[in-house]
Protein backbone atom coordinates (compact mmCIF):
# COMPACT_ATOMS: atom_id res chain seq x y z
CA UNK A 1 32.62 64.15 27.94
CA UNK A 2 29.12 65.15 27.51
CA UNK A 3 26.51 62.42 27.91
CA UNK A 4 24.94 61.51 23.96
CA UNK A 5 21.19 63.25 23.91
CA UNK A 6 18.67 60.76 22.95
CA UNK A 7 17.69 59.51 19.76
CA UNK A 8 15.08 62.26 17.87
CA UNK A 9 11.61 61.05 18.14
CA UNK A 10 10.48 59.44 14.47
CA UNK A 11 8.39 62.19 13.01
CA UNK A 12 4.57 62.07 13.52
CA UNK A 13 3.05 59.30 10.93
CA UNK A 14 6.00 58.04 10.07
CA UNK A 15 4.67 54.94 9.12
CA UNK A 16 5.13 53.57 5.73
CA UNK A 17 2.04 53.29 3.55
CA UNK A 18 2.88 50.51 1.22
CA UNK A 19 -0.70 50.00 -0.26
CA UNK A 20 -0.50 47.80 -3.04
CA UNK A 21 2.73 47.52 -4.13
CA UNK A 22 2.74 43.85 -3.66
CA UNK A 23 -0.77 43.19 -5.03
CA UNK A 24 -0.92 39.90 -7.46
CA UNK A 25 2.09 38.49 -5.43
CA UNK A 26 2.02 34.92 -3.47
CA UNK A 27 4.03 34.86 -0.31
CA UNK A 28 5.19 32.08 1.66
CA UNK A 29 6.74 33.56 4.79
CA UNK A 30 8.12 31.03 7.43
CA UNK A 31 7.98 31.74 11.27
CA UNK A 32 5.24 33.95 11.14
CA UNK A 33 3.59 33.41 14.03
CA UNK A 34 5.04 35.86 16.14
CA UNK A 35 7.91 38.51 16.68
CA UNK A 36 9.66 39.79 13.56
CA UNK A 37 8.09 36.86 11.40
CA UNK A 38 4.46 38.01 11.51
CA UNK A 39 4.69 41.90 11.10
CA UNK A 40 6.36 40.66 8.08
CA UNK A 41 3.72 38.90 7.34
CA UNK A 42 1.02 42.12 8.01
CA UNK A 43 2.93 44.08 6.09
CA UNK A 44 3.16 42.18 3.29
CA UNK A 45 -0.77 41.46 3.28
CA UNK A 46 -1.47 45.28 4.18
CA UNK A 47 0.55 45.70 0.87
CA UNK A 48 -1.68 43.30 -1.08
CA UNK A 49 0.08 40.25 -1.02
CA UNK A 50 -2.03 36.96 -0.98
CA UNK A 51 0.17 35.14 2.41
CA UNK A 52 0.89 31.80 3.66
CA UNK A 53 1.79 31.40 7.11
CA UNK A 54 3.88 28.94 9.29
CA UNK A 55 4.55 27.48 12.34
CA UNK A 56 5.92 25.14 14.36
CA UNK A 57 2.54 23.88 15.89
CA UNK A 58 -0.72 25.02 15.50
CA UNK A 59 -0.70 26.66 19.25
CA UNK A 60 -2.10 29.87 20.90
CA UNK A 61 1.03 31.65 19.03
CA UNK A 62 -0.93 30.66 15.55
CA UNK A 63 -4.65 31.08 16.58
CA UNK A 64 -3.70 34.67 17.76
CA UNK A 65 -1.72 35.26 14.47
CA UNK A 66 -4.36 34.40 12.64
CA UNK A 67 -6.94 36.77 14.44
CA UNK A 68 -4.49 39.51 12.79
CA UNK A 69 -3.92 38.34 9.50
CA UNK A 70 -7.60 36.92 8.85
CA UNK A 71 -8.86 33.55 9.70
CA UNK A 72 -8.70 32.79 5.72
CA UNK A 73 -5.20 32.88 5.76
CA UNK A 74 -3.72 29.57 5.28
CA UNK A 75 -0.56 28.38 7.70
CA UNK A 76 1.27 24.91 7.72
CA UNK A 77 2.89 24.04 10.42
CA UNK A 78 5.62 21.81 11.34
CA UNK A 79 9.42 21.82 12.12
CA UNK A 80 11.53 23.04 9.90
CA UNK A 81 14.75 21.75 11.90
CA UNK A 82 13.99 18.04 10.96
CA UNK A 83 13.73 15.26 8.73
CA UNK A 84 16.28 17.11 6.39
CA UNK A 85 16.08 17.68 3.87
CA UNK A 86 12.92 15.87 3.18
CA UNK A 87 10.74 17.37 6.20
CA UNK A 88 11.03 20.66 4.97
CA UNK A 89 10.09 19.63 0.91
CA UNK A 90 7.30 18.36 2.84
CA UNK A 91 6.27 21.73 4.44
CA UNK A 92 6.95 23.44 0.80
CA UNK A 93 4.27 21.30 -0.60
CA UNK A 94 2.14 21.55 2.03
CA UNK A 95 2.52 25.54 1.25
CA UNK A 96 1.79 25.02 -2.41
CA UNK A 97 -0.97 22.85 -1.88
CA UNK A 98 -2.38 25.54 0.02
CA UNK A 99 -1.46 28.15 -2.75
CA UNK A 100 -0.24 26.66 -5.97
CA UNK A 101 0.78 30.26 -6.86
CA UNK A 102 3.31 31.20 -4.58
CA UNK A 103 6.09 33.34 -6.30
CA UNK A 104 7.46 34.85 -3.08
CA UNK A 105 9.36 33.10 0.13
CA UNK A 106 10.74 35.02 3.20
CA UNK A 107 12.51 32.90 5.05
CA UNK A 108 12.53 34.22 8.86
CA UNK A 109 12.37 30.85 10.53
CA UNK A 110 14.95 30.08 13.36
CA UNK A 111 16.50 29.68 16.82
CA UNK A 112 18.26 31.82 19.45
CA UNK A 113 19.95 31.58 22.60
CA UNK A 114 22.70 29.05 24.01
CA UNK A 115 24.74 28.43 27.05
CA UNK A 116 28.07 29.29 27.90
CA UNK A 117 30.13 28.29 24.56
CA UNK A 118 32.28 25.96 26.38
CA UNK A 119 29.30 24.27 27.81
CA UNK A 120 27.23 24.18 24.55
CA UNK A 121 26.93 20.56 23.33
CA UNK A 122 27.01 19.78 19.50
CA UNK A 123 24.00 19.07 18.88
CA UNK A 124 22.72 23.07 20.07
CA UNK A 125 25.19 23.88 17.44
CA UNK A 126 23.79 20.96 14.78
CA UNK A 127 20.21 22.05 15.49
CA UNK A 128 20.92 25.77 15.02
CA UNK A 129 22.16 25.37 11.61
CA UNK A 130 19.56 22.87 10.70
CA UNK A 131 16.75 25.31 11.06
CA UNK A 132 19.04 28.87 10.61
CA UNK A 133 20.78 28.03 7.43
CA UNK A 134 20.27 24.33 5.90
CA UNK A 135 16.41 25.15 6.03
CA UNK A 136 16.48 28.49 4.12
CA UNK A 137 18.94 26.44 1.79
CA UNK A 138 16.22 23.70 0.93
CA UNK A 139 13.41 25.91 0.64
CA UNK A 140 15.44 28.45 -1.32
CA UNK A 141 16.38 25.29 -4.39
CA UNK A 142 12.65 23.52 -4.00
CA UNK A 143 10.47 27.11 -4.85
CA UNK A 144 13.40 28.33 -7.59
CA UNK A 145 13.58 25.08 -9.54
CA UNK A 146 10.19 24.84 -9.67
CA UNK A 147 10.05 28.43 -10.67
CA UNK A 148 12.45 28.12 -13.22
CA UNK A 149 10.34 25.36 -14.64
CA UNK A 150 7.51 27.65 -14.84
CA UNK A 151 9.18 31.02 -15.87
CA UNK A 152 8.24 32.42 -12.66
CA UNK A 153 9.91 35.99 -11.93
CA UNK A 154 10.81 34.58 -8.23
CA UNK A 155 11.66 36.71 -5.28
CA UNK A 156 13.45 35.94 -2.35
CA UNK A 157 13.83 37.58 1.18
CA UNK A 158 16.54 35.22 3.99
CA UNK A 159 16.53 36.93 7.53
CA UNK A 160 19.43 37.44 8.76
CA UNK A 161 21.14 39.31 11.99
CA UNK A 162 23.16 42.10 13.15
CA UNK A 163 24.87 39.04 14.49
CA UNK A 164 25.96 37.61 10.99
CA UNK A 165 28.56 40.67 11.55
CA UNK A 166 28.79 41.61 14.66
CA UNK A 167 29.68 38.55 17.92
CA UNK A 168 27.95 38.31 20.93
CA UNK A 169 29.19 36.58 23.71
CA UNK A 170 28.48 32.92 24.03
CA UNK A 171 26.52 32.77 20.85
CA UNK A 172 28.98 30.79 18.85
CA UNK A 173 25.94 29.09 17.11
CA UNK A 174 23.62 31.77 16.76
CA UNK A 175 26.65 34.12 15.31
CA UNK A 176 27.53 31.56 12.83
CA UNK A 177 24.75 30.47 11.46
CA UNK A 178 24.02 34.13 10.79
CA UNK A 179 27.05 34.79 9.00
CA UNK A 180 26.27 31.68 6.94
CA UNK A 181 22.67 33.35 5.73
CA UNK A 182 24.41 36.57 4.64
CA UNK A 183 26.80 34.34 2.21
CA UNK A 184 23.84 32.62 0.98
CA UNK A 185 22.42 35.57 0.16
CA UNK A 186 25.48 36.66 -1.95
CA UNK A 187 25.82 33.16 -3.27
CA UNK A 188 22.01 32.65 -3.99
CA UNK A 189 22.03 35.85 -5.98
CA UNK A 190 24.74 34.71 -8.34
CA UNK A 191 23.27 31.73 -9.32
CA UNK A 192 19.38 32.68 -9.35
CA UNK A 193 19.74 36.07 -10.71
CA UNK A 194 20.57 35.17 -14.07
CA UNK A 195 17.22 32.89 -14.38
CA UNK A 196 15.06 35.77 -13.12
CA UNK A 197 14.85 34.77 -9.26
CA UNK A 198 15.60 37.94 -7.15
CA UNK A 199 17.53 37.32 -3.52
CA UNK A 200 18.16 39.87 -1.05
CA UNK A 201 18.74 39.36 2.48
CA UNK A 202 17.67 41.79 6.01
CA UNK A 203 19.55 41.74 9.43
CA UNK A 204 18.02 43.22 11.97
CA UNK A 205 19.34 44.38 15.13
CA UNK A 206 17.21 44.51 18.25
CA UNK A 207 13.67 45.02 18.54
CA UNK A 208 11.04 44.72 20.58
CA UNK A 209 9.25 41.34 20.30
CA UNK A 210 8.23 38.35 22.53
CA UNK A 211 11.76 37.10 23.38
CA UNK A 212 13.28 40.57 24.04
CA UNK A 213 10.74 42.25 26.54
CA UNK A 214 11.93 40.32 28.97
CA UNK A 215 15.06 41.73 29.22
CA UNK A 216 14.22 44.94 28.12
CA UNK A 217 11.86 46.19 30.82
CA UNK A 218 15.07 46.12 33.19
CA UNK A 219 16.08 49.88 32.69
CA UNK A 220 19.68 49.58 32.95
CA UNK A 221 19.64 46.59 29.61
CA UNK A 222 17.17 48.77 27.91
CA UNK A 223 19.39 52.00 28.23
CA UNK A 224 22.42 50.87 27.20
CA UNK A 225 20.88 48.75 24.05
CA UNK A 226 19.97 52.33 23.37
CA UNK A 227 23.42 54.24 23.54
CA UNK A 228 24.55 51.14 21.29
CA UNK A 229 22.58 52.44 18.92
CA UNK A 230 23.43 55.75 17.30
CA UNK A 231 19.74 57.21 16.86
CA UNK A 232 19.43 55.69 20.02
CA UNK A 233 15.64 53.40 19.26
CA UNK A 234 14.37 50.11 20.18
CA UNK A 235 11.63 49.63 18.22
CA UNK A 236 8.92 47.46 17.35
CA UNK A 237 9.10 44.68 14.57
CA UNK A 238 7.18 46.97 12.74
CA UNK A 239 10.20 48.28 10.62
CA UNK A 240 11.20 45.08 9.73
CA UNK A 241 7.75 44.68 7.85
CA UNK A 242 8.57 47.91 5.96
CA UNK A 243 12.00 47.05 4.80
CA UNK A 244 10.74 43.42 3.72
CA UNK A 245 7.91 44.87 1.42
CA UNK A 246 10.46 47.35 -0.09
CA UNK A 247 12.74 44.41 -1.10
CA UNK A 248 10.15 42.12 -2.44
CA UNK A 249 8.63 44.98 -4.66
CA UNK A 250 9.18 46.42 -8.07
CA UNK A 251 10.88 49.14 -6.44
CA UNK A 252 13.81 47.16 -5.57
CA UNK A 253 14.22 45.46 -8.99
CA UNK A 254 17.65 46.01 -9.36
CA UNK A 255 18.73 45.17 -5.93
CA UNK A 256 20.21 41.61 -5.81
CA UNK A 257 22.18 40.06 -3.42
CA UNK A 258 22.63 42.54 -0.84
CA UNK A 259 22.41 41.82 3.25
CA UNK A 260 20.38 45.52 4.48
CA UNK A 261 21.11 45.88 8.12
CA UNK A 262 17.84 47.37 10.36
CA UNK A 263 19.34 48.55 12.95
CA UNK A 264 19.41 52.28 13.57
CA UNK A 265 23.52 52.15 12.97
CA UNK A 266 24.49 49.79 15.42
CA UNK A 267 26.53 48.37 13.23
CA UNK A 268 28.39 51.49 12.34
CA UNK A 269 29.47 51.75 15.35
CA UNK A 270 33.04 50.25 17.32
CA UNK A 271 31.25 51.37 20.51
CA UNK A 272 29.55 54.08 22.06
CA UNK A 273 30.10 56.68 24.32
CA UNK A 274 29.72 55.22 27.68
CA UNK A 275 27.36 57.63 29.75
CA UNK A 276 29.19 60.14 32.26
CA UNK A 277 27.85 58.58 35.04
CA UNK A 278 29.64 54.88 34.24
CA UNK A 279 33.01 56.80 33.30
CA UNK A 280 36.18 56.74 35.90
CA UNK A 281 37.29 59.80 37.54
CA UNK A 282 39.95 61.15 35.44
C-alpha cells in the first residue's frame, strides 16, 4: 500500500472576498469571543454586517475580541446555560437593546469535552444540552416571533459538528447534543420558512482554535487528524467565517434547512488509509 501524499496546498489567495454582501444586515452572533465564534463574527463585519457580540464574561477573551472587531462593537455577556429559559430572553434583549435592528442570529455558543461516559454525571449531560441545543432553541422562537411580528425577512445560522454524525469516544453528551442541532435545523426550517425566516445549519470538523492547539502541536495527533481527512488540512477557523457569510447572504436564498459539513471530507470517509509505517507485516 502506498502511503496517501498530502493534501494540495490551497491555491495562492485563496481567500474569499465577501465585500459587502451582507451590508444593511444586523447580526447577533453568540460565542464570539474566540475560536470558531469570532472569525464568524470578522467575517461577517468584513462583509458589511453591523455585529453584536457575546460572551460569557466580559474577560481578556472579550477585550481582545474587541481589539479585532472594533471597540464600537457592542457584546452582552452572560451565560447562556442558565436561568432557562428566561436567562437567555434576557441576553436577547439585552442584544436588541443594543441593536433594535437585528435581523440575523448565528448561534455558535456551546460546550465540549467530558470524562469517561461511564463516569460522566448527569448533570455534564443536563448542562451540555442546556447551552448546545435548548439555548439555540430559545433564541431561535424569541428573534422569529418577533420577526414575524415585524415582517422581518429573518435569517438563521445553528453551529453544529462533524460530531452530530459522526461519534467520538466518550463524548456521549457532546455527540448528542450535536445531532439534536442538525434536527433543529431541519425542523426550524419547516416551520419558519413559510413566514420568510431562513435556517440553515454548519458542522465543522476540526480546526485550529484555542481548545485544539493543544493537542495539535503533538505531531503524531496532528498527523493522523490529517490522514482522517481526505485533502488532508487542519485549518484555521477562518473557513468557517466564509461558509457562514455564504449562508446568511442573498446568494443562498433558496437554501433552507440544510446541515453543510466543513470539513475537508472527513465525513466521507469510513476511515483512512493507515500510513505504511503503522501497518502489520503481511
Amino acid at each position: 500500500m502506498s502511503p496517501r501524499p498530502p493534501g494540495l496546498p490551497l491555491p495562492s489567495g485563496h481567500r474569499a472576498e465577501f465585500v459587502s454582501l451582507l451590508s444593511g444586515r444586523h447580526v447577533f452572533v453568540t460565542g464570539s469571543t474566540h475560536g470558531v465564534g469570532l472569525a464568524i463574527a470578522v467575517g461577517l463585519q468584513k462583509s458589511g454586517a453591523a455585529l453584536v457580540g457575546h460572551g460569557l464574561r466580559d474577560d481578556d477573551a472579550a477585550r481582545d475580541a474587541r481589539s479585532t472587531l472594533g471597540q464600537a462593537t457592542p457584546f452582552v455577556f452572560g451565560d447562556l446555560a442558565r436561568d432557562m429559559p428566561g436567562g437567555v430572553v434576557e441576553l436577547a434583549d439585552a442584544a436588541l437593546r443594543a441593536d433594535d435592528a437585528i435581523d440575523t442570529l448565528v448561534c455558535n455558543a456551546g460546550t465540549y469535552g467530558e470524562p469517561d461516559f461511564l463516569e460522566t454525571e448527569f448533570q455534564t449531560f443536563d448542562f451540555t444540552m442546556k447551552l448546545n441545543v435548548y439555548s439555540q432553541y430559545v433564541l431561535v422562537q424569541h428573534f422569529a416571533r418577533r420577526w414575524v411580528e415585524r415582517g422581518t425577512a429573518g435569517r438563521v445560522l445553528l453551529i453544529g459538528s462533524i460530531n452530530g454524525r459522526l461519534a467520538e469516544p466518550d463524548h456521549v453528551a457532546y455527540d448528542t447534543s450535536k445531532g439534536a442541532v442538525e434536527a433543529m435545523v431541519r425542523s426550524m426550517c419547516v416551520s419558519l420558512a413559510p413566514r420568510g425566516i431562513r435556517v440553515n445549519g454548519m458542522a465543522p470538523g476540526l480546526f485550529r482554535t484555542p481548545l485544539t492547539e493543544p493537542a495539535l502541536q503533538d505531531d503524531r495527533i496532528r498527523r493522523w487528524m490529517e490522514l482522517h481527512t481526505p485533502n488532508g488540512k487542519v485549518p484555521g477557523p477562518e473557513v468557517c467565517a466564509e461558509t457562514a457569510v455564504f449562508l446568511l447572504s442573498d446568494a443562498a436564498e433558496h437554501i433552507h434547512g440544510q446541515m453543510l459539513f466543513v470539513d475537508g471530507g472527513m465525513s466521507s470517509w469510513q476511515q483512512p488509509d493507515p500510513p505504511d509505517s503503522w501497518m502489520p507485516p503481511a
